[in-house]
Protein backbone atom coordinates (compact mmCIF):
# COMPACT_ATOMS: atom_id res chain seq x y z
CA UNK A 1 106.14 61.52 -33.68
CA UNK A 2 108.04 62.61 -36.51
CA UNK A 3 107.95 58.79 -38.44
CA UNK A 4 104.13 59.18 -37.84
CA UNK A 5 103.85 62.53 -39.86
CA UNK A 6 106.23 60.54 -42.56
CA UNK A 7 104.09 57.89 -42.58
CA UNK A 8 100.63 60.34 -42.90
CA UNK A 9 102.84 62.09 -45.76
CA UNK A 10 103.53 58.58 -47.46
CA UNK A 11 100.30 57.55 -47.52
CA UNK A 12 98.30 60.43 -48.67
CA UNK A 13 101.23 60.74 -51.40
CA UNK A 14 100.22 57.04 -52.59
CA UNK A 15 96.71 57.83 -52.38
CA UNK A 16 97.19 61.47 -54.70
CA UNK A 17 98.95 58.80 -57.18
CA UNK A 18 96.56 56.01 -57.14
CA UNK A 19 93.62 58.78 -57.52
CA UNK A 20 95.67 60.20 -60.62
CA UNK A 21 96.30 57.44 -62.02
CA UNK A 22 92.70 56.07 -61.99
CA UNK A 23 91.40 59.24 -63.24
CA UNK A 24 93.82 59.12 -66.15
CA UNK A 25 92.40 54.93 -67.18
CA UNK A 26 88.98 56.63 -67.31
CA UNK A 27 89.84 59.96 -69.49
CA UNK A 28 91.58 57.37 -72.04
CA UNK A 29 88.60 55.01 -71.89
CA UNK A 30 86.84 54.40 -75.25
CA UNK A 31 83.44 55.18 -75.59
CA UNK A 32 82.50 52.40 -77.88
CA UNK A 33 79.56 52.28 -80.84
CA UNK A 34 75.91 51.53 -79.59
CA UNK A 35 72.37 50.81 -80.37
CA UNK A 36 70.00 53.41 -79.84
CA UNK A 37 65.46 52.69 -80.71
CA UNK A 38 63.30 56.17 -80.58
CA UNK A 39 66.22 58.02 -79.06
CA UNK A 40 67.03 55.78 -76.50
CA UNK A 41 70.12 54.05 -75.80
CA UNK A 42 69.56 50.02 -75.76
CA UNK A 43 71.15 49.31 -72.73
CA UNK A 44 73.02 46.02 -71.42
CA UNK A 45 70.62 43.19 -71.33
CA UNK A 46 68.20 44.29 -73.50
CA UNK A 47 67.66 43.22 -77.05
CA UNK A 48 65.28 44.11 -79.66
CA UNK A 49 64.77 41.72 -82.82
CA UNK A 50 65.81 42.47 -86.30
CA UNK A 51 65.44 41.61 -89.78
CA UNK A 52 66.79 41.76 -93.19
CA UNK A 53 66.85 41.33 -97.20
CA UNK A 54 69.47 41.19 -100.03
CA UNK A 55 70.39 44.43 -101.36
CA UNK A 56 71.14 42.90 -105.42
CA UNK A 57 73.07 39.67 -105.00
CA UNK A 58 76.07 38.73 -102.67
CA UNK A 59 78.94 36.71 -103.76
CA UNK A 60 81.66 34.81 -102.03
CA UNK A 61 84.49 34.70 -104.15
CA UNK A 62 87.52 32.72 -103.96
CA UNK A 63 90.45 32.28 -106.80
CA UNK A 64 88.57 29.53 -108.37
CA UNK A 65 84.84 29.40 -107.44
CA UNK A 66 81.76 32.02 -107.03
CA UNK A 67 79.21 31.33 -105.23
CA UNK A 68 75.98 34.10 -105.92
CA UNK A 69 72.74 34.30 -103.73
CA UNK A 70 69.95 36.26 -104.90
CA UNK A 71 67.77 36.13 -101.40
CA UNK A 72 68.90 36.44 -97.63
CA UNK A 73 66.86 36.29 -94.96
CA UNK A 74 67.59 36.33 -91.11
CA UNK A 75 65.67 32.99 -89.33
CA UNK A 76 67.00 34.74 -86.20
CA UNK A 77 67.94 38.18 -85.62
CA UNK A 78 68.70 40.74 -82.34
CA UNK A 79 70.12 43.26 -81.29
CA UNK A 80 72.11 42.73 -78.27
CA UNK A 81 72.11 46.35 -75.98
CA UNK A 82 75.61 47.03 -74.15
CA UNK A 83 77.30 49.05 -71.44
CA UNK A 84 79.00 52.37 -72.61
CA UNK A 85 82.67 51.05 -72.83
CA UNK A 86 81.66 47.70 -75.20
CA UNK A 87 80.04 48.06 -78.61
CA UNK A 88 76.74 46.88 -79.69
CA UNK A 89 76.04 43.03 -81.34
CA UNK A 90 73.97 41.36 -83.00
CA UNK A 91 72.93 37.63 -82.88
CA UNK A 92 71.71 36.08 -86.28
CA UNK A 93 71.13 33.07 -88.32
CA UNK A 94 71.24 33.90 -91.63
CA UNK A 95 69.60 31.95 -94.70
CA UNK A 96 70.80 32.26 -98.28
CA UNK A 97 68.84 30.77 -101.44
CA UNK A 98 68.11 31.34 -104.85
CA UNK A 99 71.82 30.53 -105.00
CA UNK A 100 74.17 29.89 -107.77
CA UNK A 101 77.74 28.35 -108.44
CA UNK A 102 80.53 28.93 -111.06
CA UNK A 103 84.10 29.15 -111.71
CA UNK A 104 86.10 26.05 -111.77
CA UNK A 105 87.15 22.68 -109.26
CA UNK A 106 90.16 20.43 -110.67
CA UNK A 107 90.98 22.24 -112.87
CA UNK A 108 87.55 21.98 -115.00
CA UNK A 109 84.33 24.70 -115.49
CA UNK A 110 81.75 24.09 -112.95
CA UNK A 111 78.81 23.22 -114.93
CA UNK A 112 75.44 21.62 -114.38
CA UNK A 113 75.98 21.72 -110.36
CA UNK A 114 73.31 23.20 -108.12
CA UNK A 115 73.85 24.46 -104.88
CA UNK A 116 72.10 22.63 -101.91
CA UNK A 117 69.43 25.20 -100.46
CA UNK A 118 68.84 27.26 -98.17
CA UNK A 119 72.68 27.76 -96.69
CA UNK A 120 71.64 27.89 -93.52
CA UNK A 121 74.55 29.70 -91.33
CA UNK A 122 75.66 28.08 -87.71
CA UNK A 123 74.85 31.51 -85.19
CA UNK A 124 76.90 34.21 -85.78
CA UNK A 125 77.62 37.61 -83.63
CA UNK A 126 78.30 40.59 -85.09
CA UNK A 127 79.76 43.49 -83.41
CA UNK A 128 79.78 47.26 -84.28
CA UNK A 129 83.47 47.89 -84.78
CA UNK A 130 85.78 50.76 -86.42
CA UNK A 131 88.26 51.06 -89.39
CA UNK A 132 91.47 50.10 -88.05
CA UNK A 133 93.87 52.22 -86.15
CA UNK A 134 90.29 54.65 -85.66
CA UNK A 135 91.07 56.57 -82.85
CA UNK A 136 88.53 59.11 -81.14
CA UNK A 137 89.44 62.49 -82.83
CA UNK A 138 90.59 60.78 -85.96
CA UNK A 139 88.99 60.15 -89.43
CA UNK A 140 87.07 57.02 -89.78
CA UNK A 141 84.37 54.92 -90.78
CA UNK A 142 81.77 52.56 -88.75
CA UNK A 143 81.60 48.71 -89.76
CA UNK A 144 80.51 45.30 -88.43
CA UNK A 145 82.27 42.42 -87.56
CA UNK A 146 80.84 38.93 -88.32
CA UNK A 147 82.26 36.04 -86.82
CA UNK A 148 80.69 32.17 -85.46
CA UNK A 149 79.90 32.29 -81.70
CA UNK A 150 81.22 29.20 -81.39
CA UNK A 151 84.31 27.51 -83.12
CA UNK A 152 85.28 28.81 -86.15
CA UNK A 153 83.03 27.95 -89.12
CA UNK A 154 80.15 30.04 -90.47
CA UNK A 155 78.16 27.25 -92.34
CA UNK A 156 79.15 24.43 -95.14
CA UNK A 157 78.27 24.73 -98.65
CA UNK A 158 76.74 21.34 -100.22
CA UNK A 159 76.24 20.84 -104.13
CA UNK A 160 74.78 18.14 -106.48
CA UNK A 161 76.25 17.24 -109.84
CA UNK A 162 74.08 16.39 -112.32
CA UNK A 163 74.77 13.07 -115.00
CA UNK A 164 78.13 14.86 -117.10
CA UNK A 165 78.95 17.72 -114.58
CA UNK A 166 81.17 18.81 -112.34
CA UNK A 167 80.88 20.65 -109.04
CA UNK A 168 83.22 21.82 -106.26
CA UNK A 169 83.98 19.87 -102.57
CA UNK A 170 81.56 20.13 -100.36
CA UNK A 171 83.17 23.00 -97.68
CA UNK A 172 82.95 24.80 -94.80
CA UNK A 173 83.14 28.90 -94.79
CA UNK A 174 85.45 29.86 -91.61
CA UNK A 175 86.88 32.93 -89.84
CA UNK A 176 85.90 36.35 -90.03
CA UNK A 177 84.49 38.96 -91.59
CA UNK A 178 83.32 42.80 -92.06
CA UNK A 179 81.08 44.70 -93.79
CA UNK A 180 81.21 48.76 -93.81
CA UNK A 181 77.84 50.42 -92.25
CA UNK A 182 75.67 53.33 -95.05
CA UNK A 183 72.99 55.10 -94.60
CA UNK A 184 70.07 53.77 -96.81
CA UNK A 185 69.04 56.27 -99.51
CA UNK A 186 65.77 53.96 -100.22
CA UNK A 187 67.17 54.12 -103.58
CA UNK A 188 67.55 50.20 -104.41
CA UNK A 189 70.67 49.70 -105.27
CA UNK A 190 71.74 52.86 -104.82
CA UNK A 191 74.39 52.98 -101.76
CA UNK A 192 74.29 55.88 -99.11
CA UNK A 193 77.48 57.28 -97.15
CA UNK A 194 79.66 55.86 -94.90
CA UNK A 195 78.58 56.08 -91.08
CA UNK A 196 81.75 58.50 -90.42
CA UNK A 197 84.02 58.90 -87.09
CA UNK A 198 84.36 60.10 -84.38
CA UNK A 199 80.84 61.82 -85.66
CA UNK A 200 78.15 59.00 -86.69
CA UNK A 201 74.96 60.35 -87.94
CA UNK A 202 73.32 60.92 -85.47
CA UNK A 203 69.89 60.81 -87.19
CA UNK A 204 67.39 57.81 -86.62
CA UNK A 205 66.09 55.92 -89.93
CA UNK A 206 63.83 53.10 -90.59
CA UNK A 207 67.28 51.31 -92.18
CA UNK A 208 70.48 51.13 -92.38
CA UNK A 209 72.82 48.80 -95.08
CA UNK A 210 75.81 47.29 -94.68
CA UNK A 211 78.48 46.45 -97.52
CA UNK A 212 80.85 44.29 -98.25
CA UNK A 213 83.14 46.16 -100.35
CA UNK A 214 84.57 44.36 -103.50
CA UNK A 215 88.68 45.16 -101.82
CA UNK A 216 87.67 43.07 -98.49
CA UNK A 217 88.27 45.07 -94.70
CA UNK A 218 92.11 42.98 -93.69
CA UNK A 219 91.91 45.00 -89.82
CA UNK A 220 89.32 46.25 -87.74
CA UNK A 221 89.43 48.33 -84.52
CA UNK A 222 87.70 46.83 -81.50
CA UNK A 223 86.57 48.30 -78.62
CA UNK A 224 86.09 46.10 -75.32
CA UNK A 225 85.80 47.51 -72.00
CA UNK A 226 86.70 50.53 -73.23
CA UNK A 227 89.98 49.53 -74.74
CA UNK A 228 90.86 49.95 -78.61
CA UNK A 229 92.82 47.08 -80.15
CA UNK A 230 93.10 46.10 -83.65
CA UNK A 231 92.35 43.11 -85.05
CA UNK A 232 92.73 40.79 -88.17
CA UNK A 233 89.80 39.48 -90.75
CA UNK A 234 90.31 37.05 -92.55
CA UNK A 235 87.64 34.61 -94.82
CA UNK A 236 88.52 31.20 -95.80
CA UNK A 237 86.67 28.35 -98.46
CA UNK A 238 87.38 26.06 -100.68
CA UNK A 239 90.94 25.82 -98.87
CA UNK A 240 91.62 29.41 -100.05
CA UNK A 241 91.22 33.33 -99.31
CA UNK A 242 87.53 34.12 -99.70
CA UNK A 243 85.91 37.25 -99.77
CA UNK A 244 82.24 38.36 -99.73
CA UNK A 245 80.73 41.39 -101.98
CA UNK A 246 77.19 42.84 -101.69
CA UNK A 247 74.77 44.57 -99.50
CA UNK A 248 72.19 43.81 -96.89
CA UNK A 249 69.28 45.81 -95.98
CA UNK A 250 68.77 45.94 -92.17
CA UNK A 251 65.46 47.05 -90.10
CA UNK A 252 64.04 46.73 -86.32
CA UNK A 253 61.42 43.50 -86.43
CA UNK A 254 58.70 42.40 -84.64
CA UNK A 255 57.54 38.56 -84.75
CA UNK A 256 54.21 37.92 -86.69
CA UNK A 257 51.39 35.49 -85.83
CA UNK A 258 53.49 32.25 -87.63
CA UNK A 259 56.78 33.47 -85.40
CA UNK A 260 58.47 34.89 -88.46
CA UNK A 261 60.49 38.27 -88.63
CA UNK A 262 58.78 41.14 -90.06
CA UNK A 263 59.89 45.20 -90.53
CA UNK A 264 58.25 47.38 -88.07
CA UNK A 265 59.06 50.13 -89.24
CA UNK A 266 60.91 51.78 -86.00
CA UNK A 267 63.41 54.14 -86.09
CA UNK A 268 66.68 53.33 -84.72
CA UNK A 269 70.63 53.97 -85.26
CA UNK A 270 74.07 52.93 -84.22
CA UNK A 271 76.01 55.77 -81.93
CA UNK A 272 79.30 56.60 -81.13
């Protein structure tokens, strides 16, 4: 009788601990960064397209070579809705044109080379994420993290030399990464604010912009299943550390009568 009331004891004891112990995973769970359309959360599963334009021209620099597009474009472009403990994405294939190239490759100026257009990017994800080491409570900043959702490379720039010139290796763009997320003053090419944390502005607007500051984002915090880790970015061409400057405009789109992406106009905003 008495090893059955040790037993009960035992038992219940174990089950107090599990129960704490479970309670105490969920009160540390992130709450991660989300999509929200007209004031309503986009959920796992659902999706909602998007669109998006060159704010002035972006550059991807390496220690030798600059390569400057005037015109981006998304071909394809969504928002990708998630559950409350993972952070909002995006799918996209991006175009570039109205490109040029400068610098130097062996050792001599680039000069009468033309870029091969558009630079048509392989499909990338991108993925609301937070200045590294942000922690709820702390200081911090929203940004997006771009990466290939498959393999490694982004796309491969092509050139053509004409008679007495010189042009760089054809290459391929690989790794990762991020961009910081402003509000859009509708000021072109004014910048807004940083999206702040833990508080993000919790106001709706027809668009939002994201940068790609001139020192390039090294770490970003990432939240997945309601976990916070940190994690490297790093940009590689032309066999060397790359970076990428410049701004993108981005708004909600619809698809018009010749299945292109247009603005729509909606109101929407990422969340913390």
């Amino acid at each position: 009788m008495q090893s059955s009331r040790v037993r009960l004891m035992l038992v219940t004891l174990f089950g107090v601990l599990a129960l704490g112990a479970l309670t105490a995973a969920a009160a540390q769970a992130v709450e991660a960064p989300r999509w929200s359309i007209k004031g309503t959360i986009l959920g796992a599963g659902q999706t909602h397209f998007i669109t998006a334009k060159a704010y002035g021209p972006l550059k991807l620099i390496t220690g030798n070579v600059v390569v400057e597009c005037k015109v981006l474009k998304l071909k394809e472009g969504s928002l990708v809705g998630s559950a409350a403990e993972n952070a909002g994405k995006n799918n996209e294939v991006i175009e570039f044109s109205s490109c040029t190239v400068s610098g130097k490759a062996g050792g001599k100026p680039i000069e009468k080379c033309k870029v091969i257009e558009p630079i048509t990017t392989n499909p990338i994800i991108s993925e609301l994420v937070e200045t590294e080491k942000g922690v709820p409570g702390t200081s911090g900043s929203l940004l997006v993290l771009f990466e290939p959702a498959s393999g490694t490379s982004f796309a491969t720039l092509k050139f053509t030399t004409e008679a007495g010139g010189n042009c760089p290796p054809e290459t391929k763009v690989t790794g990762k990464v991020a961009a910081q997320v402003l509000t859009d003053p509708e000021k072109e090419p004014e910048l807004g604010k940083l999206v702040e944390l833990p508080k993000v502005n919790s106001t709706e607007a027809k668009s939002w912009l994201t940068n790609f500051p001139t020192a390039a984002i090294k770490k970003v915090g990432r939240i997945k299943g309601g976990v916070l880790t940190e994690e490297k970015v790093e940009l590689t061409a032309f066999s060397e550390e790359a970076r990428l400057e410049g701004t993108a405009l981005i708004l909600l789109a619809e698809r018009n009568a010749k299945g292109e992406l247009v603005s729509e106009g909606t109101l929407w905003s990422p969340l913390p």
